[in-house]
PDB file of N, CA and C in Angstrom:
ATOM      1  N   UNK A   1       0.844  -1.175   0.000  1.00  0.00           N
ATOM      2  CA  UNK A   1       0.000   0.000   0.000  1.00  0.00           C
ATOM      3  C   UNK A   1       0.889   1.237   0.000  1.00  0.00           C
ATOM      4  N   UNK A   2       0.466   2.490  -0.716  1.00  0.00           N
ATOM      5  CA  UNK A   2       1.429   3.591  -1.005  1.00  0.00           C
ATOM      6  C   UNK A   2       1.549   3.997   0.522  1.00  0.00           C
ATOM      7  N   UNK A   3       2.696   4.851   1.017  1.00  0.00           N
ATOM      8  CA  UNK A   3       2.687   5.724   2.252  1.00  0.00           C
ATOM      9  C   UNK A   3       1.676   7.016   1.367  1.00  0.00           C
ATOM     10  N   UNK A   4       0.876   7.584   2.749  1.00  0.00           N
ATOM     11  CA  UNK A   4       0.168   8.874   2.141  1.00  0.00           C
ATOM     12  C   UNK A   4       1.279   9.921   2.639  1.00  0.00           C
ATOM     13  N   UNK A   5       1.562  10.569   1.944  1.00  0.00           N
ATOM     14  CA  UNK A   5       2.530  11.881   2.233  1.00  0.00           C
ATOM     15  C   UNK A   5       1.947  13.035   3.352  1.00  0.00           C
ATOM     16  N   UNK A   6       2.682  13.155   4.368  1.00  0.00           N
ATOM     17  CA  UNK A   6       2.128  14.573   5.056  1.00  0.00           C
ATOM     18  C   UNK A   6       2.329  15.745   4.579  1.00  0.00           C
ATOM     19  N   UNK A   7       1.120  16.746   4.576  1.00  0.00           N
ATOM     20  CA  UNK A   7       1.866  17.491   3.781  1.00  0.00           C
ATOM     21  C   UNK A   7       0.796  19.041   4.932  1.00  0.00           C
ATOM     22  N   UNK A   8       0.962  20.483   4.716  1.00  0.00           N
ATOM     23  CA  UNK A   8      -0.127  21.166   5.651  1.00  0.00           C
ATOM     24  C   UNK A   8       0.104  19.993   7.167  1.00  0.00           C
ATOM     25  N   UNK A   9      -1.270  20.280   7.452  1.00  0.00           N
ATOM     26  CA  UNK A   9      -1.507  20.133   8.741  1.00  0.00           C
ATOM     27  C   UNK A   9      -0.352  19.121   9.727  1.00  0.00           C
ATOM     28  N   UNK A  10      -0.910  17.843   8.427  1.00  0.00           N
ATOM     29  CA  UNK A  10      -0.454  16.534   9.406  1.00  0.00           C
ATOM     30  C   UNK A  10       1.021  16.534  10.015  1.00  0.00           C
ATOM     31  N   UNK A  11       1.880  17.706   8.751  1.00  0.00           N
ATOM     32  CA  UNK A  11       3.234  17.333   8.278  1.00  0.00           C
ATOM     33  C   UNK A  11       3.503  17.940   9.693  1.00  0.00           C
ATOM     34  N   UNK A  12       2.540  18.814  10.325  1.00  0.00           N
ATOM     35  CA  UNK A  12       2.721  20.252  11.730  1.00  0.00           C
ATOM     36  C   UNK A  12       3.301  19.454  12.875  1.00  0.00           C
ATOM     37  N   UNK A  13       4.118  19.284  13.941  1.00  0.00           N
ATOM     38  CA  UNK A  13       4.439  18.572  15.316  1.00  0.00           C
ATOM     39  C   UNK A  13       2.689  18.453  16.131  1.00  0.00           C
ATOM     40  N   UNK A  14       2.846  17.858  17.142  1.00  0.00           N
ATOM     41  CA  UNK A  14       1.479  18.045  17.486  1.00  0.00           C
ATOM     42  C   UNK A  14       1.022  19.177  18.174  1.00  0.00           C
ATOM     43  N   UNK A  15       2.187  19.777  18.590  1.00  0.00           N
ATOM     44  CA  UNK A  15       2.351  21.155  19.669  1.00  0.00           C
ATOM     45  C   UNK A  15       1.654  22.213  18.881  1.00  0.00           C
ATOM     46  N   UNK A  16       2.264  22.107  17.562  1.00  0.00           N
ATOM     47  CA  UNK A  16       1.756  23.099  16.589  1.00  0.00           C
ATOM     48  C   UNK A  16       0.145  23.153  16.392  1.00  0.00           C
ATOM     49  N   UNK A  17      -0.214  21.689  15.792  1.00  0.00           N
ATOM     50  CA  UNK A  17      -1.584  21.348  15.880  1.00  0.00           C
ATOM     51  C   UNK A  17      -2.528  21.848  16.597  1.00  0.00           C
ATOM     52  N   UNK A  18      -2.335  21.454  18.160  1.00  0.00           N
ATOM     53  CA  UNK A  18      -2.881  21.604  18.920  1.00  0.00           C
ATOM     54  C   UNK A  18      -3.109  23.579  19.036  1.00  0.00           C
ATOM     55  N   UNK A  19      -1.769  24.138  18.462  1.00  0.00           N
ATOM     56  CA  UNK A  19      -2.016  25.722  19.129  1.00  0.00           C
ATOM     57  C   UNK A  19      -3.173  26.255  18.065  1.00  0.00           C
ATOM     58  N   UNK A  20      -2.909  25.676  16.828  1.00  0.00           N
ATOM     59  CA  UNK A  20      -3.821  26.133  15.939  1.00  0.00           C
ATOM     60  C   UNK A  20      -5.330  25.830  15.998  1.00  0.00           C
ATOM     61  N   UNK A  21      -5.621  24.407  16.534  1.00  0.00           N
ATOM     62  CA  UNK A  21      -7.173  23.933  16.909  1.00  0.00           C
ATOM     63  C   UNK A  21      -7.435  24.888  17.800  1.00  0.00           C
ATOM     64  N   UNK A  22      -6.921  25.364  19.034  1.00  0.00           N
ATOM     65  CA  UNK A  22      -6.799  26.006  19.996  1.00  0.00           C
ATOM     66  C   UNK A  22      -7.488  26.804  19.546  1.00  0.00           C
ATOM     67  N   UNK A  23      -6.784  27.716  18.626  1.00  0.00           N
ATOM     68  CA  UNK A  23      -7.453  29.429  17.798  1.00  0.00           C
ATOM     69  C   UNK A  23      -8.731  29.030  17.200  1.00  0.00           C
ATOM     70  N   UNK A  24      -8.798  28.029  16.559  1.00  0.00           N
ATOM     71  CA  UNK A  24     -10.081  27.928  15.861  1.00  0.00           C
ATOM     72  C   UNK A  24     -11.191  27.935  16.675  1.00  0.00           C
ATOM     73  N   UNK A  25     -10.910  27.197  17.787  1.00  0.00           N
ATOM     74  CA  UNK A  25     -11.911  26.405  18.729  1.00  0.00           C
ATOM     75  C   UNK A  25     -12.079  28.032  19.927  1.00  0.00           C
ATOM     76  N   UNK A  26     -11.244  28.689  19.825  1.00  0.00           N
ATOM     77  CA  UNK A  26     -11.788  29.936  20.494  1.00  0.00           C
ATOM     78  C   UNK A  26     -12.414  30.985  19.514  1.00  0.00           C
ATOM     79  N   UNK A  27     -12.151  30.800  18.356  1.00  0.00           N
ATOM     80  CA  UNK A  27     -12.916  32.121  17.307  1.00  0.00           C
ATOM     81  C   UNK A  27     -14.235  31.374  17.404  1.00  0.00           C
ATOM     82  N   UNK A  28     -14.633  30.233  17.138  1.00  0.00           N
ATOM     83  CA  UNK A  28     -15.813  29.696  17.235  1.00  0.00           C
ATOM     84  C   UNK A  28     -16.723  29.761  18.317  1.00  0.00           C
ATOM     85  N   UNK A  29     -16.178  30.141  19.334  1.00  0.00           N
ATOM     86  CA  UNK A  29     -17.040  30.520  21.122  1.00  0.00           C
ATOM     87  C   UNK A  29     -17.256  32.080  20.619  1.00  0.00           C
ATOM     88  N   UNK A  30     -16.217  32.630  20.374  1.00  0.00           N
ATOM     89  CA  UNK A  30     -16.430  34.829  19.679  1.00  0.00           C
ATOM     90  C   UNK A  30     -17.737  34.616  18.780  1.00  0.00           C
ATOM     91  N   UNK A  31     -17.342  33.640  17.811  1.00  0.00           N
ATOM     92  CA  UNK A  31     -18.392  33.966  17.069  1.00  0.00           C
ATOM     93  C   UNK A  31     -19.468  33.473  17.461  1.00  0.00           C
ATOM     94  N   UNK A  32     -19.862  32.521  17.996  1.00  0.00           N
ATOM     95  CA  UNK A  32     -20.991  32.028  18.656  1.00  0.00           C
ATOM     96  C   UNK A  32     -21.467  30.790  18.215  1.00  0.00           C
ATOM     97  N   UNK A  33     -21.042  30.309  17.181  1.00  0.00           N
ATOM     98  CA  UNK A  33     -20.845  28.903  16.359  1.00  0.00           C
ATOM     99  C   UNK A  33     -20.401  28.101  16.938  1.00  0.00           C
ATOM    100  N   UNK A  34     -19.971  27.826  17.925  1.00  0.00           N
ATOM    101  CA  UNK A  34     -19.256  26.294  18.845  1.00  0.00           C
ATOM    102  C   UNK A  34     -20.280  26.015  19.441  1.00  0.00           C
ATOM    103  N   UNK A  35     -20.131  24.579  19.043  1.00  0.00           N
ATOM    104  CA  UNK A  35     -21.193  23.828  19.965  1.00  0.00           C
ATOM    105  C   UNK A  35     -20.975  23.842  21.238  1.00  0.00           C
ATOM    106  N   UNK A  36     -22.189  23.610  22.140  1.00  0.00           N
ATOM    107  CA  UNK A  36     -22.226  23.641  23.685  1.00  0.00           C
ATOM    108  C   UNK A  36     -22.827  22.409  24.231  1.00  0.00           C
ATOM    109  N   UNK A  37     -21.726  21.276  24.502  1.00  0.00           N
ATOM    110  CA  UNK A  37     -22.386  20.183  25.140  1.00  0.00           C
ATOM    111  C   UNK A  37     -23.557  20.075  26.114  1.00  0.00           C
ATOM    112  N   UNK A  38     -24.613  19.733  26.357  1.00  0.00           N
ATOM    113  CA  UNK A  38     -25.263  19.342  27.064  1.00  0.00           C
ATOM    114  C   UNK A  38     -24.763  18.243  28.287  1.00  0.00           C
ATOM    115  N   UNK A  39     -25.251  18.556  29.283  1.00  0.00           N
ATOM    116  CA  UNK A  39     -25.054  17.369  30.094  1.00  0.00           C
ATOM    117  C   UNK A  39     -24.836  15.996  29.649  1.00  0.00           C
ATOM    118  N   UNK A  40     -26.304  15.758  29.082  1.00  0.00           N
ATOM    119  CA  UNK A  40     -26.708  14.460  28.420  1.00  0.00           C
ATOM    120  C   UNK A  40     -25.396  14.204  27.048  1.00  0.00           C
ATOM    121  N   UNK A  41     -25.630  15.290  26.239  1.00  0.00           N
ATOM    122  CA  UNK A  41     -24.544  14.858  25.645  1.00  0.00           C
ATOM    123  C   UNK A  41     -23.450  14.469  25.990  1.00  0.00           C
ATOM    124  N   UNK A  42     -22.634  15.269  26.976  1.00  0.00           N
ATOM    125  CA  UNK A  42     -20.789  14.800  27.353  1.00  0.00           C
ATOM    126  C   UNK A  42     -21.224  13.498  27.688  1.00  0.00           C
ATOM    127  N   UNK A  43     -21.770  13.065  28.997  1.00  0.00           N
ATOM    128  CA  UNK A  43     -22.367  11.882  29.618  1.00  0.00           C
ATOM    129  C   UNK A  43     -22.393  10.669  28.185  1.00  0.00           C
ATOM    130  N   UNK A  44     -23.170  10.905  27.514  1.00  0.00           N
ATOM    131  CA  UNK A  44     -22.883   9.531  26.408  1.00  0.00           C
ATOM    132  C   UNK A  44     -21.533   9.861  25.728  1.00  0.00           C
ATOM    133  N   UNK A  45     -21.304  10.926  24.979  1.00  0.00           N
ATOM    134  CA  UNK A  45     -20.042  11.111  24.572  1.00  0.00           C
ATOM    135  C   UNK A  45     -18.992  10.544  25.672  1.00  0.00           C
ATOM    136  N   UNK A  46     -18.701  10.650  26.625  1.00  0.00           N
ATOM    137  CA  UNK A  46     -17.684   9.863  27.796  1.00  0.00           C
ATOM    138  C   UNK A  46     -17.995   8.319  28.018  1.00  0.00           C
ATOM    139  N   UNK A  47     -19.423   7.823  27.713  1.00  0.00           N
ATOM    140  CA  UNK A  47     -19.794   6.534  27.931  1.00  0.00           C
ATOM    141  C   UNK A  47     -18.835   5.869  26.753  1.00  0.00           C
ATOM    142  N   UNK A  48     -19.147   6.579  25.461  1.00  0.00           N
ATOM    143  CA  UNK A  48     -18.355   5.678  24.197  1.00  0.00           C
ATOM    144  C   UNK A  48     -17.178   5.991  24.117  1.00  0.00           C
ATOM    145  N   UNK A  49     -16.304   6.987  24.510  1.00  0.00           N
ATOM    146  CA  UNK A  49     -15.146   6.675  24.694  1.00  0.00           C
ATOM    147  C   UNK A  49     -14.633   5.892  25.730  1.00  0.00           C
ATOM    148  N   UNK A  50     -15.417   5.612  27.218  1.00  0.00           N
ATOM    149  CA  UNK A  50     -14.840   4.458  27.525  1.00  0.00           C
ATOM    150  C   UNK A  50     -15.069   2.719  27.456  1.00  0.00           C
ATOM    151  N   UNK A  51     -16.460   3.024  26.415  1.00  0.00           N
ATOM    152  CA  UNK A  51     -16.373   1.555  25.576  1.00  0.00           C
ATOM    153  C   UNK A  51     -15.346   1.417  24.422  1.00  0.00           C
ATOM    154  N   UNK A  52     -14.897   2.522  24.237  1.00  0.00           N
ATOM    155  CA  UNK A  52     -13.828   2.339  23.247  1.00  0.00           C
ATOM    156  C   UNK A  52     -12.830   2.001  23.391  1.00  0.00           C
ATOM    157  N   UNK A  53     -11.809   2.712  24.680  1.00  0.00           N
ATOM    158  CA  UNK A  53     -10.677   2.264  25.457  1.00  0.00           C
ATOM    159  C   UNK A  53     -11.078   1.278  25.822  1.00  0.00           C
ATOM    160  N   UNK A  54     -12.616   0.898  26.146  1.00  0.00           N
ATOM    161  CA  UNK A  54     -11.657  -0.623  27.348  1.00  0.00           C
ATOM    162  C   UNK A  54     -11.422  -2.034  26.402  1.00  0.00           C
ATOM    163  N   UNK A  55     -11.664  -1.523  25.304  1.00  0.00           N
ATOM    164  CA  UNK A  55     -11.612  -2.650  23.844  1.00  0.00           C
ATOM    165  C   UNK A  55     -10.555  -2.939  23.555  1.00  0.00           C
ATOM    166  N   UNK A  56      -9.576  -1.902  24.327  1.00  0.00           N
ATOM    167  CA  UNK A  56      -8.058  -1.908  23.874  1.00  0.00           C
ATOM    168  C   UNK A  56      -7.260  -2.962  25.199  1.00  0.00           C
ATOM    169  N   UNK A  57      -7.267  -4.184  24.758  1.00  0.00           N
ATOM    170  CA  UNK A  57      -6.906  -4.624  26.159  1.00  0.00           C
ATOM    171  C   UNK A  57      -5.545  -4.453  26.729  1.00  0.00           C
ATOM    172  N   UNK A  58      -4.969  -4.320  25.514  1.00  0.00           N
ATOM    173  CA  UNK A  58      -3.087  -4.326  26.135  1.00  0.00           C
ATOM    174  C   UNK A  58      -3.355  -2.749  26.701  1.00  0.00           C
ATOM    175  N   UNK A  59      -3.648  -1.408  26.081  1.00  0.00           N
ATOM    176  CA  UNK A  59      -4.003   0.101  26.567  1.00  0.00           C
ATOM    177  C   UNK A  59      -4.291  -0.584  28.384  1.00  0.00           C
ATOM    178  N   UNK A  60      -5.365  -1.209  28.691  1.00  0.00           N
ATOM    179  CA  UNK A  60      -5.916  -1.337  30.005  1.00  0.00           C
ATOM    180  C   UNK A  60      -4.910  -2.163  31.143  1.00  0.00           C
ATOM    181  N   UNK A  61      -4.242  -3.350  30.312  1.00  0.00           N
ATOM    182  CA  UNK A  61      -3.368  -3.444  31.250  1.00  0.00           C
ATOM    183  C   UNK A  61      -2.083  -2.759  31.529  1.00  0.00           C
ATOM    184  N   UNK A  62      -1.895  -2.083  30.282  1.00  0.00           N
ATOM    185  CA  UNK A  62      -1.036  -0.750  30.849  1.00  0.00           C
ATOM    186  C   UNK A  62      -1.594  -0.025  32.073  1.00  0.00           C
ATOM    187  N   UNK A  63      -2.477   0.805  31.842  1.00  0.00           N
ATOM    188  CA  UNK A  63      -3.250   1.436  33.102  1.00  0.00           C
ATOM    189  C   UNK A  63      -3.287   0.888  34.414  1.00  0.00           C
ATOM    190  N   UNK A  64      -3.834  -0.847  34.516  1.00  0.00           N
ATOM    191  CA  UNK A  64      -3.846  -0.962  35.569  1.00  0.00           C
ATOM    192  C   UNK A  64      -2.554  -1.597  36.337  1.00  0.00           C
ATOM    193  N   UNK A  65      -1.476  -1.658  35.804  1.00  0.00           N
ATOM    194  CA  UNK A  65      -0.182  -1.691  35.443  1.00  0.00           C
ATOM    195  C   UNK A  65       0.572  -0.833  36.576  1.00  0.00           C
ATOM    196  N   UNK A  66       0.313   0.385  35.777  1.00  0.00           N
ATOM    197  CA  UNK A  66       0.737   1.869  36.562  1.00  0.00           C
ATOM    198  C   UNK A  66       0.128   2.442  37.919  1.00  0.00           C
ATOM    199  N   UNK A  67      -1.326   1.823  37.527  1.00  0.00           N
ATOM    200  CA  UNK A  67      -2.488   2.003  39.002  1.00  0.00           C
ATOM    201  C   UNK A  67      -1.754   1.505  39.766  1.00  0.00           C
ATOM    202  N   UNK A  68      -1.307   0.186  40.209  1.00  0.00           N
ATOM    203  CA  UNK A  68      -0.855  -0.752  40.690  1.00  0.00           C
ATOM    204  C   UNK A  68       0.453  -0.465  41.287  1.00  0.00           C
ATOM    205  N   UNK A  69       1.450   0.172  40.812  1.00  0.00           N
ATOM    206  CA  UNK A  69       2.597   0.423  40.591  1.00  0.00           C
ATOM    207  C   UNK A  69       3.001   1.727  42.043  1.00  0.00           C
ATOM    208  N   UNK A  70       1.780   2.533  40.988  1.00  0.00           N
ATOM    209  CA  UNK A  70       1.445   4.069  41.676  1.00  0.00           C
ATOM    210  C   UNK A  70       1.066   3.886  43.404  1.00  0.00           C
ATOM    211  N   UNK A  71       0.007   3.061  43.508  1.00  0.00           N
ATOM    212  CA  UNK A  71      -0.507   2.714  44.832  1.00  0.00           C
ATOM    213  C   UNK A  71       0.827   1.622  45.566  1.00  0.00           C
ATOM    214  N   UNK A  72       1.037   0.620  45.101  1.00  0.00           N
ATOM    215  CA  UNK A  72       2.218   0.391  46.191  1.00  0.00           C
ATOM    216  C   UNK A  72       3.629   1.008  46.413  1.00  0.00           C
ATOM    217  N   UNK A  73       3.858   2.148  45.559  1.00  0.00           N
ATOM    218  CA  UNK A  73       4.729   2.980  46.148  1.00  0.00           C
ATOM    219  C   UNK A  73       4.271   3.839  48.057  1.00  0.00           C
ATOM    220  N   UNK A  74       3.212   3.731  47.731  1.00  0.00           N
ATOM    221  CA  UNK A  74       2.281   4.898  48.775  1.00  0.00           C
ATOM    222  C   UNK A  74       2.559   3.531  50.276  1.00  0.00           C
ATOM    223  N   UNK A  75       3.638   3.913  51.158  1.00  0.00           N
ATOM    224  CA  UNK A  75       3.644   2.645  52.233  1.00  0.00           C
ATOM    225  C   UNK A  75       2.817   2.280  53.030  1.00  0.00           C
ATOM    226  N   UNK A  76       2.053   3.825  54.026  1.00  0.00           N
ATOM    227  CA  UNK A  76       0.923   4.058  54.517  1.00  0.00           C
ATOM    228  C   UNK A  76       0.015   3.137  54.115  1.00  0.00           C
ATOM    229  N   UNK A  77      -0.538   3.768  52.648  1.00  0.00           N
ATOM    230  CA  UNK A  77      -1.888   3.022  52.427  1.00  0.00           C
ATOM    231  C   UNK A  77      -1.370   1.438  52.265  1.00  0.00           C
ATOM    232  N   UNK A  78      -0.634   0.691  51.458  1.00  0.00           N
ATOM    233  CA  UNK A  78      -0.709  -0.307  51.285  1.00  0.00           C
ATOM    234  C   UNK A  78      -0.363  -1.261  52.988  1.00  0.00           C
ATOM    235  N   UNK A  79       0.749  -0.659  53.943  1.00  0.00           N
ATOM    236  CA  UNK A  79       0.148  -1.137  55.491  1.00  0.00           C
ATOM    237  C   UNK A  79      -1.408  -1.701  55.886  1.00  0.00           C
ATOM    238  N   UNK A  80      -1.940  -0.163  55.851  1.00  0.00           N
ATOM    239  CA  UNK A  80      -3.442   0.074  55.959  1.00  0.00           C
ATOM    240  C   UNK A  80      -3.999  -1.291  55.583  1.00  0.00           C
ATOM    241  N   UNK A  81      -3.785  -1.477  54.128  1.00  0.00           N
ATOM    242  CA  UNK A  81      -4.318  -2.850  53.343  1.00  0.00           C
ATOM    243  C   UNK A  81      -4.270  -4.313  53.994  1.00  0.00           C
ATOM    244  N   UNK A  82      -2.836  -4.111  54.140  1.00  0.00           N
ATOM    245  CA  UNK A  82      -2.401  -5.477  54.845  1.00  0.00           C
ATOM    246  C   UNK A  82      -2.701  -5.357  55.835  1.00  0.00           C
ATOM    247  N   UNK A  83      -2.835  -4.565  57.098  1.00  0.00           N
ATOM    248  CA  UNK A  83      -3.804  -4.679  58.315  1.00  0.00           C
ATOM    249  C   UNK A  83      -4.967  -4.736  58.284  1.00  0.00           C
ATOM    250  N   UNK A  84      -5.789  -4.239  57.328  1.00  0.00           N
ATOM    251  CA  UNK A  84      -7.259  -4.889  57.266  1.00  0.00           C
ATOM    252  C   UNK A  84      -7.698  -6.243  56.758  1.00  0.00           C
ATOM    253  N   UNK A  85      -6.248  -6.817  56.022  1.00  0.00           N
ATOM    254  CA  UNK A  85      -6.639  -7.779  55.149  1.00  0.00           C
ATOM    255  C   UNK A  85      -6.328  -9.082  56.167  1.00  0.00           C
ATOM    256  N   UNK A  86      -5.068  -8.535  57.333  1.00  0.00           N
ATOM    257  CA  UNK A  86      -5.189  -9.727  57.964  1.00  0.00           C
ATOM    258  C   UNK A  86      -6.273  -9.623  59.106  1.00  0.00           C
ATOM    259  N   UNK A  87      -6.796  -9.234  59.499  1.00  0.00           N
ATOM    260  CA  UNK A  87      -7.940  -9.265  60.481  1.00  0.00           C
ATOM    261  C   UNK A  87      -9.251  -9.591  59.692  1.00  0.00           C
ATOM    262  N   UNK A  88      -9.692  -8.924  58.457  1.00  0.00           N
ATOM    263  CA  UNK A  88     -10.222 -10.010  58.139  1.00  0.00           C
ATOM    264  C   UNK A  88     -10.029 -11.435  57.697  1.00  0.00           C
ATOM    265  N   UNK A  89      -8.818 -12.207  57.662  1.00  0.00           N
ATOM    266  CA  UNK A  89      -8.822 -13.757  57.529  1.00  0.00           C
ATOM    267  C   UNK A  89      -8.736 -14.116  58.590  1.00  0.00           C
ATOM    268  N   UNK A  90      -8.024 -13.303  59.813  1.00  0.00           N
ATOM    269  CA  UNK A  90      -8.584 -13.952  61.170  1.00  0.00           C
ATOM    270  C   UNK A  90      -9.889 -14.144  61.671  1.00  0.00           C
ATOM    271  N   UNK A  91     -10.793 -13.587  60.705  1.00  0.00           N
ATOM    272  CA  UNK A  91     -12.207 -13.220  61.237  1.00  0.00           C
ATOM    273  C   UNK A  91     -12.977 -14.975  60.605  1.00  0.00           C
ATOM    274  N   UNK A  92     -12.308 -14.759  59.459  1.00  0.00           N
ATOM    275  CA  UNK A  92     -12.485 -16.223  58.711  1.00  0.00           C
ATOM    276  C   UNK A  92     -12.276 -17.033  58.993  1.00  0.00           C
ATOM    277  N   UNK A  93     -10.997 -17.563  59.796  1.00  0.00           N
ATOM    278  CA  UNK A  93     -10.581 -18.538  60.189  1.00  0.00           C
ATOM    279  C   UNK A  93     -11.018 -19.011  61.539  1.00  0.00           C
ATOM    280  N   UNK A  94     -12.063 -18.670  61.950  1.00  0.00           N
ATOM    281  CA  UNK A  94     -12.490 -19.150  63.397  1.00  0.00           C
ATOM    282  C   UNK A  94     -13.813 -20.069  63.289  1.00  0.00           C
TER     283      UNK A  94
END
């Protein structure tokens, strides 16, 4: 299959991209033309993007990867854990 050539926008870094959506996406609030989510709208709009991510399974075990990672750095809380976790199997074991 041919490579498609970048050329304008795509060829831009994303930094660039982003400053230029930026301008557009504020002349469009001046002018009064930008859409204005509704509650209801963001709410499903956020529902299908996270049926979308969680489709990505390697993406999710990245995440919970780092979750994981992130929280047993923290000594406190993970103590906390293991002291609740053994009192409840002592609770079990009787």
């Amino acid at each position: 299959m041919a490579e498609k050539s970048k050329r304008g926008f795509a060829s831009m870094d994303k930094e660039k991209q982003r400053e230029i959506a930026s301008k557009g996406g504020k002349a469009a609030h001046e002018k009064g033309t930008a859409h204005e989510f509704t509650p209801e709208e963001a709410r499903e709009a956020g529902r299908k993007g996270g049926e979308t991510v969680s489709k990505d399974r390697q993406h999710m075990a990245e995440i919970g990867r780092k979750g994981g990672e992130a929280v047993s750095e923290d000594r406190e809380h993970m103590s906390e854990i293991g002291s609740k976790g053994g009192k409840n199997s002592h609770k079990n074991n009787k």
